[in-house]
Protein backbone atom coordinates (compact mmCIF):
# COMPACT_ATOMS: atom_id res chain seq x y z
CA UNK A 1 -71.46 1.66 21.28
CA UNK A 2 -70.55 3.75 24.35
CA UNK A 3 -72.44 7.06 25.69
CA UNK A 4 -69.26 9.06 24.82
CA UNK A 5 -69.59 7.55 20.81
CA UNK A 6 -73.40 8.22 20.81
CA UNK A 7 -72.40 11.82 21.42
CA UNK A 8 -70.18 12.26 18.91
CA UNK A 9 -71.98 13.96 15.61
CA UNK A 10 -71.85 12.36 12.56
CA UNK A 11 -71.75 14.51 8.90
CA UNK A 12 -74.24 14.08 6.27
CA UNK A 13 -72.13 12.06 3.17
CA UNK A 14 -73.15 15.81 1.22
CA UNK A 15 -71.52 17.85 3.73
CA UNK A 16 -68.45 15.42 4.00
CA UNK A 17 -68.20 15.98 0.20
CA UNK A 18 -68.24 19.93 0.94
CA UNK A 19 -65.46 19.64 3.29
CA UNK A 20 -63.28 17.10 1.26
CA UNK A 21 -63.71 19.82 -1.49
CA UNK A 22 -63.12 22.49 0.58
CA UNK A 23 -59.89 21.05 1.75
CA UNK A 24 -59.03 20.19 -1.78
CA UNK A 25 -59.16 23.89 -3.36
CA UNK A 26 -57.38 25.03 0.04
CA UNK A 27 -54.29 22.66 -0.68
CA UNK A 28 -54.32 23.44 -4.53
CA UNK A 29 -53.56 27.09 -3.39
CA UNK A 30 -50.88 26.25 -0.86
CA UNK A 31 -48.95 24.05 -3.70
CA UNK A 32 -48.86 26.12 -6.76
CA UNK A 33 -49.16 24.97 -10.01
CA UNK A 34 -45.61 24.01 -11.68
CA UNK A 35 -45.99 26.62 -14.55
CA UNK A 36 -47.87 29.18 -12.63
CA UNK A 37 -46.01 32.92 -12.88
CA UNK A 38 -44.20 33.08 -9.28
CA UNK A 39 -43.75 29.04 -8.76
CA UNK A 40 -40.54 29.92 -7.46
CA UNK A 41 -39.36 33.02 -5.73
CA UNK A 42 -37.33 35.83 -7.24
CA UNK A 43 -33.46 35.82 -6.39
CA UNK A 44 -32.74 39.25 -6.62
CA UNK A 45 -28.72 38.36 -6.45
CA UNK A 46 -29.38 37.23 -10.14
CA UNK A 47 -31.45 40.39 -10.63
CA UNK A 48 -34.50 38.08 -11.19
CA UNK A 49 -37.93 40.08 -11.19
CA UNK A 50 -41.24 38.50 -12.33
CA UNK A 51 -43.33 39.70 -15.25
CA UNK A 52 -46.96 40.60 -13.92
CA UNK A 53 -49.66 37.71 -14.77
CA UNK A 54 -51.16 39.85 -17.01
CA UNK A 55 -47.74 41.32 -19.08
CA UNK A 56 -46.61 37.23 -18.80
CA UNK A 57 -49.98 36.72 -20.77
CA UNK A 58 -49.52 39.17 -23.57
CA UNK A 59 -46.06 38.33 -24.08
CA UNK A 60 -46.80 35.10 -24.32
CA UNK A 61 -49.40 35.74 -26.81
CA UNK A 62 -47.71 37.56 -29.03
CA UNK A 63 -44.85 34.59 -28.80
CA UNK A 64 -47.65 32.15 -29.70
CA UNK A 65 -48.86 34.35 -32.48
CA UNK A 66 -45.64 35.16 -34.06
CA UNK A 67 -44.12 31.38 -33.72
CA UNK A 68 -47.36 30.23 -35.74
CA UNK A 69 -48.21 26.50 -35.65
CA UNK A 70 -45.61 24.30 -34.60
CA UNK A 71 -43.33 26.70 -34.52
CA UNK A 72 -40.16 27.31 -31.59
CA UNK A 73 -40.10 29.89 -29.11
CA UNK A 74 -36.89 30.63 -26.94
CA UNK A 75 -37.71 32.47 -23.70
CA UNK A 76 -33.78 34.51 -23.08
CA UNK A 77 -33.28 35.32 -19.49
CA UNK A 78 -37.40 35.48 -18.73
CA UNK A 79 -38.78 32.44 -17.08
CA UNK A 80 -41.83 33.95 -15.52
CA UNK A 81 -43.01 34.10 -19.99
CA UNK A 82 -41.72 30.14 -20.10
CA UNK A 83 -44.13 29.48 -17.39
CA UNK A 84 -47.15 31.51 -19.08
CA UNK A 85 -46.57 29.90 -22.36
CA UNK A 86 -46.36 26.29 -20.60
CA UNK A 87 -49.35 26.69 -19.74
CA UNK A 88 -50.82 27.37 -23.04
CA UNK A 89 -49.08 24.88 -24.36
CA UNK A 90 -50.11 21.98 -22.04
CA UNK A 91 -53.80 23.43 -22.78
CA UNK A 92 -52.93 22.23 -26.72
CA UNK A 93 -51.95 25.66 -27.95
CA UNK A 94 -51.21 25.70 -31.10
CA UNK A 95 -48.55 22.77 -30.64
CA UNK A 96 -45.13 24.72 -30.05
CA UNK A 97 -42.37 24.13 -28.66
CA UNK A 98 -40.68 26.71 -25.73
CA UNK A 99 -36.69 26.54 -24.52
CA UNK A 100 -35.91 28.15 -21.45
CA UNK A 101 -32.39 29.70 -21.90
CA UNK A 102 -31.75 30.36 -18.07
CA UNK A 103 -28.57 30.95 -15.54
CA UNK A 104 -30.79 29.73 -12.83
CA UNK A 105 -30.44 26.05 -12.26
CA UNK A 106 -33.37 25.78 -10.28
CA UNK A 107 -35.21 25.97 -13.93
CA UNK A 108 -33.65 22.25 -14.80
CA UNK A 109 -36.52 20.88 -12.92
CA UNK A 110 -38.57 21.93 -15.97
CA UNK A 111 -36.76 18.89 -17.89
CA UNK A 112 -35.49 19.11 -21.51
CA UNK A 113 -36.58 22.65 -22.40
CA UNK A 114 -34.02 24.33 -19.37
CA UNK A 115 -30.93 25.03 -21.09
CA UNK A 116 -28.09 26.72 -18.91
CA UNK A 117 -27.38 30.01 -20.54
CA UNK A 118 -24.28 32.46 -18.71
CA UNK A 119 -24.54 35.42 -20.82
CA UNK A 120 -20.77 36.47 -20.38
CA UNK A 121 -20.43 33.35 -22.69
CA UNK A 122 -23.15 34.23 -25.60
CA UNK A 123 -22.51 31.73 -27.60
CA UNK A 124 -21.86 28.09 -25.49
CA UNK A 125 -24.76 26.56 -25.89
CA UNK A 126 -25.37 22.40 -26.23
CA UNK A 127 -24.69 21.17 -29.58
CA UNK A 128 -28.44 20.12 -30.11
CA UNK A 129 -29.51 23.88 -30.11
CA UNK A 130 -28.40 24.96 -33.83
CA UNK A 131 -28.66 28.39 -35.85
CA UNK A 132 -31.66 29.93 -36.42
CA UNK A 133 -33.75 27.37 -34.84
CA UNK A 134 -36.30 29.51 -32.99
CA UNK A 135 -39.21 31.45 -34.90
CA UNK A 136 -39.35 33.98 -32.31
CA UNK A 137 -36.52 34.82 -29.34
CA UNK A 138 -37.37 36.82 -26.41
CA UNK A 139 -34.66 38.11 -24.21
CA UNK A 140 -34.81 40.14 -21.19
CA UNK A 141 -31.23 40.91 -20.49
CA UNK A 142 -30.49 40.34 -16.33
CA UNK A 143 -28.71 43.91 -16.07
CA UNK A 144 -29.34 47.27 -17.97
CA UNK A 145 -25.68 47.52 -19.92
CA UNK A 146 -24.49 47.69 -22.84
CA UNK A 147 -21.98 44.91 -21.89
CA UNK A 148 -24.76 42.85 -20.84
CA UNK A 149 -27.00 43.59 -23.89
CA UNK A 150 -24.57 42.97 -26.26
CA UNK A 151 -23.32 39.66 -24.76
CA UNK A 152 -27.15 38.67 -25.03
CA UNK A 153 -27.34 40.55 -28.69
CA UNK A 154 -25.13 37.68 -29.95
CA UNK A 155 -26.82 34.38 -28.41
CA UNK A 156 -30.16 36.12 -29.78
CA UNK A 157 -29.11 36.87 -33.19
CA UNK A 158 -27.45 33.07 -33.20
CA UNK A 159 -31.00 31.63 -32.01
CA UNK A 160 -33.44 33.80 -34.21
CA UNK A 161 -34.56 33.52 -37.88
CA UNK A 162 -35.37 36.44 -37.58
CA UNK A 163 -38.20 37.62 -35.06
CA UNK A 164 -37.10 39.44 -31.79
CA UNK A 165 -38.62 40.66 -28.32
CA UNK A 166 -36.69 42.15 -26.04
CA UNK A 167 -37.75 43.47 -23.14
CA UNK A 168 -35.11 45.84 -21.20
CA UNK A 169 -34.91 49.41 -19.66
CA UNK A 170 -35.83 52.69 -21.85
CA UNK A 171 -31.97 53.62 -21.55
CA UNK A 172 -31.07 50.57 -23.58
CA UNK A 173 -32.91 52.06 -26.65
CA UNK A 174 -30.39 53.41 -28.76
CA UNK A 175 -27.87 49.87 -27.80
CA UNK A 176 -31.25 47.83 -28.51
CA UNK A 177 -31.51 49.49 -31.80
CA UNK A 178 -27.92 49.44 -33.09
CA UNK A 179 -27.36 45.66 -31.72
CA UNK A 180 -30.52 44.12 -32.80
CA UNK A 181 -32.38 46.76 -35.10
CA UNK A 182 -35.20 46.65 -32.94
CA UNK A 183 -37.64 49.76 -32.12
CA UNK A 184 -39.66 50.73 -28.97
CA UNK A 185 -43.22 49.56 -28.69
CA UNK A 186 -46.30 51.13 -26.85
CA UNK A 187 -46.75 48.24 -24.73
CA UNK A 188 -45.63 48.61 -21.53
CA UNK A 189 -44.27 45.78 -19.22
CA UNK A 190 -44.90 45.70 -15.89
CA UNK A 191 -43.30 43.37 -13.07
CA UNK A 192 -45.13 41.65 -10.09
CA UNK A 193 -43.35 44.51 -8.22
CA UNK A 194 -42.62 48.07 -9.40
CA UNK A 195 -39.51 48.70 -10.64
CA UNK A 196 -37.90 51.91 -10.52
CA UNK A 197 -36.44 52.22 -13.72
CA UNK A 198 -38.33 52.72 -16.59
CA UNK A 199 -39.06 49.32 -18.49
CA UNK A 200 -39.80 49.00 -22.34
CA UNK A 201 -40.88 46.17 -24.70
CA UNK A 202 -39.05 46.45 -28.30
CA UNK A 203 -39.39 44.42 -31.21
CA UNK A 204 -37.90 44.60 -34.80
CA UNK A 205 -41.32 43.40 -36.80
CA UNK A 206 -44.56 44.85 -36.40
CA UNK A 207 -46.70 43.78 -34.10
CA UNK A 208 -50.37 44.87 -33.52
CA UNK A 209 -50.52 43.35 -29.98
CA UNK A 210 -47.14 45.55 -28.71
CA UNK A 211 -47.61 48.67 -31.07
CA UNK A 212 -50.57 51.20 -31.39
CA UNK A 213 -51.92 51.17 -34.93
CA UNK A 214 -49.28 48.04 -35.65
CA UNK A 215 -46.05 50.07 -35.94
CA UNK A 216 -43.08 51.53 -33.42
CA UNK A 217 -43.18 54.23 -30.70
């Protein structure tokens, strides 16, 4: 061995383990997890705005809760809630089954549950994905119009058997309620950054987790 090697420190096999780990936890939070809220970047030219984690979590909860056991969620227009409910269900939550109905085909990467959804055409949809299939639907319409909401009204009310979210602007409310009989809740959704319109949650059941005291605003 030379003078120059001799010099040249050498790490305890404990702190080489620190460091490995160290580098390990760094590179986990440089390469996000596939499900994770925020995976992939908002394109605002689709009008694409992320849920918060924590709003992602409820609504996802209430999804799980509502589906039951084996039962089918469809996530309308709202990835970042696909995302939060993948990740219950790879944790063995309850066994359900999530569709993402998206117009965003960077979503396909997700596999079998991306379907491509264009809301001006409600109702094309692959022949596998029948009537009434899905428990519980959540929609978040991409634009706060009635020609929007209704267009999404229709591929809802085709998907559900009966259970609906939907999660638009407070100046949908009286649309929301004609087209899908649903009524404000108390929960509020917020987005991983502030909108400036004002954003409601509506359902037409009642929910305890979305509604003080288990009934509409």
């Amino acid at each position: 061995m030379s003078d120059s090697e001799e010099d040249v420190p050498a790490l305890s096999a404990h702190t080489l383990a620190a460091l490995q780990e160290f580098y390990a936890e760094n590179l986990a939070l440089q390469t996000p997890e596939p499900f994770s809220v925020g995976a992939m970047e908002e394109d605002w030219g689709l009008s694409q705005f992320w849920y918060s984690e924590d709003t992602a979590r409820n609504l996802s909860e209430e999804l799980l809760l509502q589906a039951g056991p084996r039962g089918r969620i469809a996530c309308v227009c709202a990835p970042s809630v696909y995302q939060k409910l993948k990740q219950g269900v790879l944790e063995g939550s309850q066994g359900v089954s999530v569709a993402l109905l998206e117009f965003d085909r960077r979503f396909a990467s997700y596999g079998d549950d991306f379907i491509f959804y264009d809301y001006q055409r409600p109702l094309t949809l692959p022949s596998e994905v029948q009537e009434h299939s899905f428990d519980v639907v959540l929609a978040d319409p991409p634009y706060l119009s009635h020609e929007c909401l209704s267009k999404v009204a229709q591929t809802v009310l085709y998907l559900s058997k009966g259970k609906v979210l939907l999660c638009t602007g407070a100046v949908m409310q009286s649309t929301a309620k004609e087209l899908l009989n649903v009524d404000m809740c108390h929960f509020l959704p917020q987005h991983h950054r502030n909108l400036s319109n004002d954003f409601r949650c509506y359902a037409n059941y009642p929910s305890s987790l979305l509604s003080a005291g288990g009934g509409p605003l």
